[in-house]
Protein backbone atom coordinates (compact mmCIF):
# COMPACT_ATOMS: atom_id res chain seq x y z
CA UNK A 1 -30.30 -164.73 -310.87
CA UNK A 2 -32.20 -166.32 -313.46
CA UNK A 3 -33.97 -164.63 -316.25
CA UNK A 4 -37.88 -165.21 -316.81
CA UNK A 5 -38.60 -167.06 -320.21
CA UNK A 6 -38.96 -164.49 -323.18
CA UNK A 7 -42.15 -165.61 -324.62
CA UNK A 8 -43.87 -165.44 -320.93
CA UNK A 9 -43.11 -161.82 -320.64
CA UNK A 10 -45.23 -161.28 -323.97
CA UNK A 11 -47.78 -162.39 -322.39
CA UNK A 12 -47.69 -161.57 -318.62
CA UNK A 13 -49.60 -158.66 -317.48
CA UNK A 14 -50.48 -156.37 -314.20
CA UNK A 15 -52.54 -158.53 -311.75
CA UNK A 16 -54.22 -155.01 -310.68
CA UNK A 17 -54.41 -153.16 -314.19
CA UNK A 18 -53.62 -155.73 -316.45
CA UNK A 19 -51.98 -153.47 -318.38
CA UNK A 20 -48.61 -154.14 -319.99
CA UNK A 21 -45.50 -154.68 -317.68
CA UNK A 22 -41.57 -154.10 -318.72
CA UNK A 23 -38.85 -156.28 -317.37
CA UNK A 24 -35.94 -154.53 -315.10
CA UNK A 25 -32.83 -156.90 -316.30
CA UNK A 26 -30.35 -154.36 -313.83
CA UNK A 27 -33.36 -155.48 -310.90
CA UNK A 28 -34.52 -158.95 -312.33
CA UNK A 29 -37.87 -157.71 -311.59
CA UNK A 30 -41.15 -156.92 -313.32
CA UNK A 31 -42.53 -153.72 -313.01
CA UNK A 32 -45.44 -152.30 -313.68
CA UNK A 33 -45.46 -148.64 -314.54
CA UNK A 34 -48.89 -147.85 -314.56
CA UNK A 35 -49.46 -149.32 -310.87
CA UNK A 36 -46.13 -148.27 -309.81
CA UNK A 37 -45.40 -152.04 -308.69
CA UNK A 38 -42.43 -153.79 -308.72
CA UNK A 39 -42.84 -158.06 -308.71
CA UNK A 40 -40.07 -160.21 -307.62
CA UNK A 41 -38.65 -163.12 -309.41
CA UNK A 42 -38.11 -166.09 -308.03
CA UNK A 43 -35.34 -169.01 -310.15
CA UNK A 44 -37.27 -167.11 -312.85
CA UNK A 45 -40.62 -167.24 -312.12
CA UNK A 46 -42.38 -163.91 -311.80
CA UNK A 47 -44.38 -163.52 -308.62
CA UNK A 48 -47.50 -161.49 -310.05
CA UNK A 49 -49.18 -161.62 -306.43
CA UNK A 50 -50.67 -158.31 -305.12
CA UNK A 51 -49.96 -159.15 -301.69
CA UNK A 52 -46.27 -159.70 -302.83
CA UNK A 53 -45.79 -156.62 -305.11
CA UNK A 54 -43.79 -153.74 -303.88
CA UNK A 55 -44.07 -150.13 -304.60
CA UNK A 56 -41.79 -147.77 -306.21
């Protein structure tokens, strides 16, 4: 499980809300509170796709 870089999650945000989105380390996902969306990461690259989000 690889880690996304620390100075891309300052700057990512929600593809729907583009509001501000937290990192799960315990998941390795980003997740979106607001939206309720969970993105995977992938050799740590985020995968801020809508079609690929997941709820929670």
């Amino acid at each position: 499980m690889t880690e996304p870089n620390e100075k891309l999650l300052e700057i990512i945000v929600c593809p729907k809300c583009r509001g501000k989105v937290d990192y799960n380390s315990n998941e390795n996902k980003i997740i979106c509170e607001t939206c309720r969306l969970k993105f995977e990461i992938l050799d740590g690259i985020p995968i801020m796709l809508l079609d690929e989000a997941k709820c929670y």
